[in-house]
N, C-alpha and C. Protein backbone atom coordinates (compact mmCIF):
# COMPACT_ATOMS: atom_id res chain seq x y z
N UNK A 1 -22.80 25.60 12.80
CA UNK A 1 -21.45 25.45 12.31
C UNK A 1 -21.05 23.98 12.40
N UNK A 2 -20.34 23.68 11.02
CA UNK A 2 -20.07 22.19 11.16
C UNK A 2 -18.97 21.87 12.20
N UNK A 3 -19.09 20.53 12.85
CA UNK A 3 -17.61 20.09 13.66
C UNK A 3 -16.88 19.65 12.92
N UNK A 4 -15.63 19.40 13.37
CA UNK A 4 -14.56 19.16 12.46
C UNK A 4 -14.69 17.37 13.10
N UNK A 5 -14.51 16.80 12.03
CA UNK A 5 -14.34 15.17 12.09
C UNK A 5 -13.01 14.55 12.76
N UNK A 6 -13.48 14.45 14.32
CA UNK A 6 -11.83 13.24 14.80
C UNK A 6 -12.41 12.57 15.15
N UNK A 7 -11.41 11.45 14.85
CA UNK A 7 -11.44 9.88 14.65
C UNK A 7 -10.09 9.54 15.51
N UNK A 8 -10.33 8.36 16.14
CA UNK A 8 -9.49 8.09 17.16
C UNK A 8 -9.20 6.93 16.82
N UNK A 9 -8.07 5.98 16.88
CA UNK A 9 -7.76 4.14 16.44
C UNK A 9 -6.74 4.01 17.23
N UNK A 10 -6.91 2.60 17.42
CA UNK A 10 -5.52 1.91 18.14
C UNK A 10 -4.22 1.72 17.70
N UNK A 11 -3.53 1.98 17.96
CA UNK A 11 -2.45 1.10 17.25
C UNK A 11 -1.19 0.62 17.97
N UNK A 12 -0.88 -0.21 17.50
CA UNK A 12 0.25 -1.28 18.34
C UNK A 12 1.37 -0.60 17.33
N UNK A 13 2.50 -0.09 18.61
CA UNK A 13 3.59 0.32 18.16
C UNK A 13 5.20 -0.78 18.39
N UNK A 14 5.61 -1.35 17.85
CA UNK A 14 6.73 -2.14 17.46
C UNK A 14 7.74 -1.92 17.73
N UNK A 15 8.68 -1.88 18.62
CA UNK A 15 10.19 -1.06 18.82
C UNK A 15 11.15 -2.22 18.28
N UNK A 16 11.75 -2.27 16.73
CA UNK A 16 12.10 -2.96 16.64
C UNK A 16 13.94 -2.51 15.67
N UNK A 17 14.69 -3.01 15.85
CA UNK A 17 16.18 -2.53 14.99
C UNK A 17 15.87 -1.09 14.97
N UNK A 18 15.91 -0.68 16.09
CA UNK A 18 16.41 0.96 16.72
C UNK A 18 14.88 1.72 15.65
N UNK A 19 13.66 1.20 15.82
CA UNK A 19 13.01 2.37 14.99
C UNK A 19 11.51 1.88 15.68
N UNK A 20 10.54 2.60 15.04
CA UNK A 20 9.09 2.05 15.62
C UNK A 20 8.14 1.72 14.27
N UNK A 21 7.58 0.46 14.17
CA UNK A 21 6.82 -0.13 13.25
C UNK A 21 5.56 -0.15 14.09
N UNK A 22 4.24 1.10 13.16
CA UNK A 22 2.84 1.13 13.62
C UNK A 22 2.09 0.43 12.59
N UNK A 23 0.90 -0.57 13.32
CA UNK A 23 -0.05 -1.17 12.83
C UNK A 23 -1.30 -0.47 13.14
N UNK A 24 -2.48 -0.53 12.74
CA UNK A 24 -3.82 0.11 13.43
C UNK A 24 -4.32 -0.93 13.88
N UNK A 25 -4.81 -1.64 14.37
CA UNK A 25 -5.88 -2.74 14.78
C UNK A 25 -7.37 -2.41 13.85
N UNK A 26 -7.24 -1.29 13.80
CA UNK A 26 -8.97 -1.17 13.27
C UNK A 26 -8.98 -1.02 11.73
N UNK A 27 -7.55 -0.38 11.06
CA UNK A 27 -7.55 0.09 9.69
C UNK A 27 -6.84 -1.48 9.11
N UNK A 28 -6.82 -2.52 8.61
CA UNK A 28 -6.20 -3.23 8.06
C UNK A 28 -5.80 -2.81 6.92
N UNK A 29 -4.28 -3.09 7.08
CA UNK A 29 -3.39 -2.36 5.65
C UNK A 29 -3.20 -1.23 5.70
N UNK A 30 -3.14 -0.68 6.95
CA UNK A 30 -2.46 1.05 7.27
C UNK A 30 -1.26 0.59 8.12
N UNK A 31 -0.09 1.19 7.78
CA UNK A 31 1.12 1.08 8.41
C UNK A 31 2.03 2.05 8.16
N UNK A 32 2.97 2.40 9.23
CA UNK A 32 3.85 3.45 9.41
C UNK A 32 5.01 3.03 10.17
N UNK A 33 5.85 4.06 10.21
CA UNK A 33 7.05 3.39 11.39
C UNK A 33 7.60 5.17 11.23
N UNK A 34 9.04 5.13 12.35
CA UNK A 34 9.60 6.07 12.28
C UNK A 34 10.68 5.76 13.34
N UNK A 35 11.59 6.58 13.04
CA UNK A 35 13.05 6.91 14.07
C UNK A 35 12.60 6.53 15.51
N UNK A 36 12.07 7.49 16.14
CA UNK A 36 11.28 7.60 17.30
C UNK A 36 10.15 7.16 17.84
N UNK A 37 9.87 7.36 18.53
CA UNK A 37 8.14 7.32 18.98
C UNK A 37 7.43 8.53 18.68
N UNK A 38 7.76 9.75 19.06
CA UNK A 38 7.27 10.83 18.22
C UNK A 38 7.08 10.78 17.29
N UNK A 39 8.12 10.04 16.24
CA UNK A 39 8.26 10.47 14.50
C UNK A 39 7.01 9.49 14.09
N UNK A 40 7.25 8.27 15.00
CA UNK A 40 6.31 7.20 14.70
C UNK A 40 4.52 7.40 14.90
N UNK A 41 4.27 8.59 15.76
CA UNK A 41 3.18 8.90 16.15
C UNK A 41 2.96 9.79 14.99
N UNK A 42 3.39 10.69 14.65
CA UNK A 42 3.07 11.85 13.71
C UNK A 42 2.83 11.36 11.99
N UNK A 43 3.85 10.05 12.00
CA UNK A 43 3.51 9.23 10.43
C UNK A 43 2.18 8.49 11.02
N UNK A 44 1.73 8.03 11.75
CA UNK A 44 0.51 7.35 12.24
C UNK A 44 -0.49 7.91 11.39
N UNK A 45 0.00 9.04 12.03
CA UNK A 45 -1.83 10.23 11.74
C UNK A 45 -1.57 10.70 10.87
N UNK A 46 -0.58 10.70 9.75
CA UNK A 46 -0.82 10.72 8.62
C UNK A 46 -0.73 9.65 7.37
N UNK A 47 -0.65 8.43 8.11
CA UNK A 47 -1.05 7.59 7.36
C UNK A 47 -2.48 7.08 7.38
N UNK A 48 -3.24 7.14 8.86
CA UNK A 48 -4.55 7.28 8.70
C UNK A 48 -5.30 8.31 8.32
N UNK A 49 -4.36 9.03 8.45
CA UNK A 49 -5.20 10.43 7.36
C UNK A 49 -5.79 10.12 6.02
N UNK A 50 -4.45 9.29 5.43
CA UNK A 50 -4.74 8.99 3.78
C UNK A 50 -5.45 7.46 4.02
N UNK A 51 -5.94 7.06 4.63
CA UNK A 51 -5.97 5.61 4.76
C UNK A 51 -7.86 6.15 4.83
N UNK A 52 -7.81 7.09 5.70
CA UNK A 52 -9.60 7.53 5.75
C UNK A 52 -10.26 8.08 5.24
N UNK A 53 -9.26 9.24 4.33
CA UNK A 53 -9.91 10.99 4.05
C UNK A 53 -10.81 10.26 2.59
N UNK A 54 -11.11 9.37 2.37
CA UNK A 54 -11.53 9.58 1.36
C UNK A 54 -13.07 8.02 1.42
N UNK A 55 -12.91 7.33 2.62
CA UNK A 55 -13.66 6.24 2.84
C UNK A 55 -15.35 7.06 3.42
N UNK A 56 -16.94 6.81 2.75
CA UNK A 56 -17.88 7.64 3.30
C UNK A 56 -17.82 6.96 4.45
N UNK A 57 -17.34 5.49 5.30
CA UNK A 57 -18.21 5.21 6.28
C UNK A 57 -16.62 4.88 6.81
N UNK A 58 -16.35 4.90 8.31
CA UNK A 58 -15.21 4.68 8.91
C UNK A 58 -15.41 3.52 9.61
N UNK A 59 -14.23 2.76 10.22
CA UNK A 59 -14.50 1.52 10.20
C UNK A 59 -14.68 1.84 11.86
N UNK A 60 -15.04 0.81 12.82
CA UNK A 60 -15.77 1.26 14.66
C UNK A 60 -14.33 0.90 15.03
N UNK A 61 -14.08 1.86 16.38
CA UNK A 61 -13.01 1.70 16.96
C UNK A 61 -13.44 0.70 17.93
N UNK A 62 -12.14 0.35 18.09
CA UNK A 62 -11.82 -0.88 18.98
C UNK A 62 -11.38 0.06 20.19
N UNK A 63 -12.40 -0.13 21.37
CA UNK A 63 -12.47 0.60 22.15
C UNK A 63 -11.34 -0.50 24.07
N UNK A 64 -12.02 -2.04 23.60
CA UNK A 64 -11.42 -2.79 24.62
C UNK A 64 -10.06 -3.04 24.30
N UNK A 65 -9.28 -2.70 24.58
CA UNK A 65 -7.83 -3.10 24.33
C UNK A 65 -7.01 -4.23 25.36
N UNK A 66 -7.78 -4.01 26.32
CA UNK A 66 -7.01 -5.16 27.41
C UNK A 66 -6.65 -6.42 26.81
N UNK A 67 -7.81 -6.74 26.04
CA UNK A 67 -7.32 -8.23 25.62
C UNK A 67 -6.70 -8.44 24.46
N UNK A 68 -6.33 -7.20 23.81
CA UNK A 68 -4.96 -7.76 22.74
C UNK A 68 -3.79 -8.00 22.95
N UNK A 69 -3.25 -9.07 22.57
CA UNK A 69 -2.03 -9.79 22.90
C UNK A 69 -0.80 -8.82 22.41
N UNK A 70 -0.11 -8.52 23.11
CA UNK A 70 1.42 -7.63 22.98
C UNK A 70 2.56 -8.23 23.34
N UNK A 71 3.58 -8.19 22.38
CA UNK A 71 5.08 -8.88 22.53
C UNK A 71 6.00 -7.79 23.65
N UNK A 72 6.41 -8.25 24.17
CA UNK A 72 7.43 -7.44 24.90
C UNK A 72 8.27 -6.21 24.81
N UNK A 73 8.21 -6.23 22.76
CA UNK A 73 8.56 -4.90 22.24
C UNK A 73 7.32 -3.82 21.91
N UNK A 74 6.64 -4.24 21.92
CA UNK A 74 5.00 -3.63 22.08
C UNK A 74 4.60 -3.10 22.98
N UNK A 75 3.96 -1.65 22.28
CA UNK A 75 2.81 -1.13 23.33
C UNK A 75 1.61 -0.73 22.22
N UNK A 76 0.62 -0.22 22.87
CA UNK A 76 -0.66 -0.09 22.34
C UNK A 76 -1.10 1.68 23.20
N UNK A 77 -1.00 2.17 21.77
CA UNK A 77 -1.45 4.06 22.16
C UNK A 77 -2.75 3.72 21.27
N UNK A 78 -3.44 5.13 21.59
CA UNK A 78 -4.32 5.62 20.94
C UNK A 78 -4.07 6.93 20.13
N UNK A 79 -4.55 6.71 18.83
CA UNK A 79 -4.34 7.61 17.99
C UNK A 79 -5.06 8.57 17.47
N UNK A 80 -5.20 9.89 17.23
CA UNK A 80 -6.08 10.77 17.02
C UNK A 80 -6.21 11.44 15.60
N UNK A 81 -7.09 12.17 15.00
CA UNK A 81 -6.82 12.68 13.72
C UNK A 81 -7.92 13.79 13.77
N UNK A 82 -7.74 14.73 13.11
CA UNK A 82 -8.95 16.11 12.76
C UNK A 82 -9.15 15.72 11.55
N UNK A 83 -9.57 14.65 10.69
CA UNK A 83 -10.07 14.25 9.72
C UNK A 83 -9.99 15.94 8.48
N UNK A 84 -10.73 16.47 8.97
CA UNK A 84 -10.70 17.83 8.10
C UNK A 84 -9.60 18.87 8.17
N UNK A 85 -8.56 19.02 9.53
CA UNK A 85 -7.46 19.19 9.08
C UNK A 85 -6.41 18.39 7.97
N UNK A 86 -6.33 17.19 8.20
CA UNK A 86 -5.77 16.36 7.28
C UNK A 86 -6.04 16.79 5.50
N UNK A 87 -7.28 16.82 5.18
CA UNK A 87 -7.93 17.33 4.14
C UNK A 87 -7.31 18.56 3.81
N UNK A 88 -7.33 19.40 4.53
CA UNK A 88 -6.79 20.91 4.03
C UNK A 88 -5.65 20.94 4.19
N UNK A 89 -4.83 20.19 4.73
CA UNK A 89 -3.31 20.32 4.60
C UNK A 89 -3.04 19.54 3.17
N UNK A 90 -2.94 18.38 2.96
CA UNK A 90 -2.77 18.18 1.62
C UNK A 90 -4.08 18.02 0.79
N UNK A 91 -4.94 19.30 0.63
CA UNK A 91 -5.44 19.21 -0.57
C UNK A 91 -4.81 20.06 -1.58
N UNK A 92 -3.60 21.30 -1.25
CA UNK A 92 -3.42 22.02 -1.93
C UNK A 92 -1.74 21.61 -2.47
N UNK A 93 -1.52 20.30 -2.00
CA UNK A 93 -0.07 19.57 -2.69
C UNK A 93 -0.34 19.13 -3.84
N UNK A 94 0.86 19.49 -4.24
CA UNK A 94 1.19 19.22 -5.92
C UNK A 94 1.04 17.62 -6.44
N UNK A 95 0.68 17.81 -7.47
CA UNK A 95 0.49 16.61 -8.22
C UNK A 95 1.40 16.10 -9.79
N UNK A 96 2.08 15.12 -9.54
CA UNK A 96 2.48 15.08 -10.67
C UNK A 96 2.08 14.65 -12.20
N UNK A 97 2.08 15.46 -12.99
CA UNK A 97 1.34 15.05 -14.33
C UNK A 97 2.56 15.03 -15.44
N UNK A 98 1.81 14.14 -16.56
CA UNK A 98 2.88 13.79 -17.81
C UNK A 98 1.85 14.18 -18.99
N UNK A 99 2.21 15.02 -19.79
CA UNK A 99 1.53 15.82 -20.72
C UNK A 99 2.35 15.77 -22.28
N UNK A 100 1.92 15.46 -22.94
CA UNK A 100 3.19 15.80 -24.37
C UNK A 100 2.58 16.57 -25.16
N UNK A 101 3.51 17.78 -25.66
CA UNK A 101 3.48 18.99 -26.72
C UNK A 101 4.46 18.38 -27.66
N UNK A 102 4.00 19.13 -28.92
CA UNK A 102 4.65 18.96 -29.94
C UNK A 102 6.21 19.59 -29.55
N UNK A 103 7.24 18.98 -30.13
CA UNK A 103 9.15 19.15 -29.59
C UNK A 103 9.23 20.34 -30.00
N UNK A 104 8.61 21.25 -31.32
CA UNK A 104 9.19 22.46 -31.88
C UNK A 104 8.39 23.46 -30.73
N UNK A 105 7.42 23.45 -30.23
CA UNK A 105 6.60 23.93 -29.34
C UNK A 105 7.50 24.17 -27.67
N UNK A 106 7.85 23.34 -27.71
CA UNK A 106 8.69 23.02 -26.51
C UNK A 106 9.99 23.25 -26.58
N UNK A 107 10.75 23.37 -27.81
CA UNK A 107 12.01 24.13 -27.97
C UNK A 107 11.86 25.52 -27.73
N UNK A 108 11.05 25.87 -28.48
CA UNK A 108 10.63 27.88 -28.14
C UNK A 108 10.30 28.21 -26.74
N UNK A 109 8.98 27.16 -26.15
CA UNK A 109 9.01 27.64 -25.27
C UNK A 109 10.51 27.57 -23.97
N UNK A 110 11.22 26.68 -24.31
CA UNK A 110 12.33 26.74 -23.45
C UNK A 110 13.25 27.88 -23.64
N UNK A 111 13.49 27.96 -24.54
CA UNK A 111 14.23 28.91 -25.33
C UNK A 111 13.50 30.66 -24.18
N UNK A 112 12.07 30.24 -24.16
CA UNK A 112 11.88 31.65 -23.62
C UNK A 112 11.83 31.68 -22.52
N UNK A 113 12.21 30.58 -21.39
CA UNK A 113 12.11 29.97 -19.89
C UNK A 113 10.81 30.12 -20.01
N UNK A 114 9.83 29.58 -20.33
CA UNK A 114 8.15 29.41 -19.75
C UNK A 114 8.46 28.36 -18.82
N UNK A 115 7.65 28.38 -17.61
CA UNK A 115 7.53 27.73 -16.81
C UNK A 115 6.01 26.96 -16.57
N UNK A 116 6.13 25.34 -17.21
CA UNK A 116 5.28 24.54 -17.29
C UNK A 116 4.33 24.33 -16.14
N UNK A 117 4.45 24.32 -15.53
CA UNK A 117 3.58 24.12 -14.06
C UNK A 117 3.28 25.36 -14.07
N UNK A 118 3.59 26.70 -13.87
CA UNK A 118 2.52 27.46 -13.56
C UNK A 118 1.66 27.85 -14.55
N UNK A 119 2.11 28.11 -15.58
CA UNK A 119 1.68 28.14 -17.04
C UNK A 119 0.21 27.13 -17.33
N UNK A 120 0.23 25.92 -17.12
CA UNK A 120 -0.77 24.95 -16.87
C UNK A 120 -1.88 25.01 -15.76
N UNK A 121 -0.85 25.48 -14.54
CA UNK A 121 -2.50 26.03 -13.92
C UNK A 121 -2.65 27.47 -13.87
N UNK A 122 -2.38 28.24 -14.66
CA UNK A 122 -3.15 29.63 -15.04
C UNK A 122 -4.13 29.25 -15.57
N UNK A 123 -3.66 28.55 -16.60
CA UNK A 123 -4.66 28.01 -18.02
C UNK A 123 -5.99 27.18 -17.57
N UNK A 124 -5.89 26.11 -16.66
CA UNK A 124 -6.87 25.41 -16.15
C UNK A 124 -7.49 26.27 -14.96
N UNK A 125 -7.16 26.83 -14.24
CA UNK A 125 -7.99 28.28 -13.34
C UNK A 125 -8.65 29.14 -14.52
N UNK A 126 -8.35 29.75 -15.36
CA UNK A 126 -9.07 30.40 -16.16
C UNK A 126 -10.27 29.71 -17.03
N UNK A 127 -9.66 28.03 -17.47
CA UNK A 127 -10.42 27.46 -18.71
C UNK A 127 -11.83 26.74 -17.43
N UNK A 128 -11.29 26.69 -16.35
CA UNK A 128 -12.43 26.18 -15.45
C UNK A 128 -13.00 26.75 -14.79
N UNK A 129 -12.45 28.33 -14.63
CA UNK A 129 -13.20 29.17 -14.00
C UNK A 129 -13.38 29.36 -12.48
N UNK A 130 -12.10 28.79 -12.15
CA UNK A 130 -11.86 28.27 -10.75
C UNK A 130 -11.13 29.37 -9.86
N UNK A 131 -11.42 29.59 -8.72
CA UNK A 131 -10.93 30.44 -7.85
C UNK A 131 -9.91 30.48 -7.49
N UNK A 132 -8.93 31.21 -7.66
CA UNK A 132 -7.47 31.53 -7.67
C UNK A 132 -6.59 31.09 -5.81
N UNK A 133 -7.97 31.51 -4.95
CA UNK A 133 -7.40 31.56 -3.60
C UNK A 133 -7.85 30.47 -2.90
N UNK A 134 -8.71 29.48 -3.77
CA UNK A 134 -9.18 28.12 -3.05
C UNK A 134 -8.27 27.45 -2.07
N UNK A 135 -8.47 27.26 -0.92
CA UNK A 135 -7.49 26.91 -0.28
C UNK A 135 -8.06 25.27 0.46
C-alpha cells in the first residue's frame, strides 16, 4: 500500500499591522498571511499545497534553523502537508470556463432554464467516458 506524501518546510511567520505574513525559506515565491496565527498556519499549507502538488522533485528541507536571522516580530515554525490529501481536496473544485454558443441557441435554452455547468459536464462524462463518482 502506497504512503501518503508529507512534506515538512520552514517558515518564518511575520506579526505585522495586527495580521501574520508567511514566507517558506525552502519554497521561494510561496507566501501567505492571515488574521491569526492559526489562520496563518492553515493558508501556509495550503499555499504549499499549490506551490508543490504539481512539482516531480521537491525542493530539501532546511532542517538547521538556528542560524536564520529573525526580527523581533518573527518566529520560525515548521510546517507540514499530506501532499495527497491536498490533491484530493481540490481536485474535485470547480473550474472556470468561457465557451460561446450561437445567441438563438442560448435564448431557448434560457427560456427553458438549462443549466450550463451541469449540462457540460454530463456531456463531457459521457463524450469521455469518464466515471461519474471519480473522486
Amino acid at each position: 500500500m502506497k504512503k501518503d506524501v508529507l512534506l515538512t518546510y520552514p517558515a518564518i511567520f511575520t506579526h505585522e499591522d495586527n495580521q501574520y505574513w508567511v514566507e517558506f525559506v525552502d519554497l521561494k515565491g510561496c507566501f501567505s498571511d492571515g488574521k491569526t496565527l492559526a489562520e496563518a498556519i492553515e493558508n501556509a499549507k495550503e499555499a504549499m499545497g499549490l506551490y508543490l502538488e504539481d512539482l516531480e522533485e521537491y525542493p530539501k528541507c532546511t532542517t538547521d534553523i538556528k542560524n536564520i536571522k529573525l526580527e523581533d516580530n518573527q518566529i520560525i515554525s515548521f510546517v507540514t502537508i499530506n501532499l495527497d490529501d491536498h490533491k484530493r481536496k481540490y481536485e474535485n473544485k470547480s473550474v472556470k470556463k468561457t465557451l460561446s454558443i450561437p445567441a438563438w441557441l442560448n435564448t431557448i435554452a434560457e427560456k427553458e432554464n438549462v443549466n450550463f455547468s451541469q449540462l457540460l459536464q454530463k456531456a463531457l462524462i459521457e463524450t469521455l467516458n469518464v466515471d461519474k463518482l471519480r473522486k
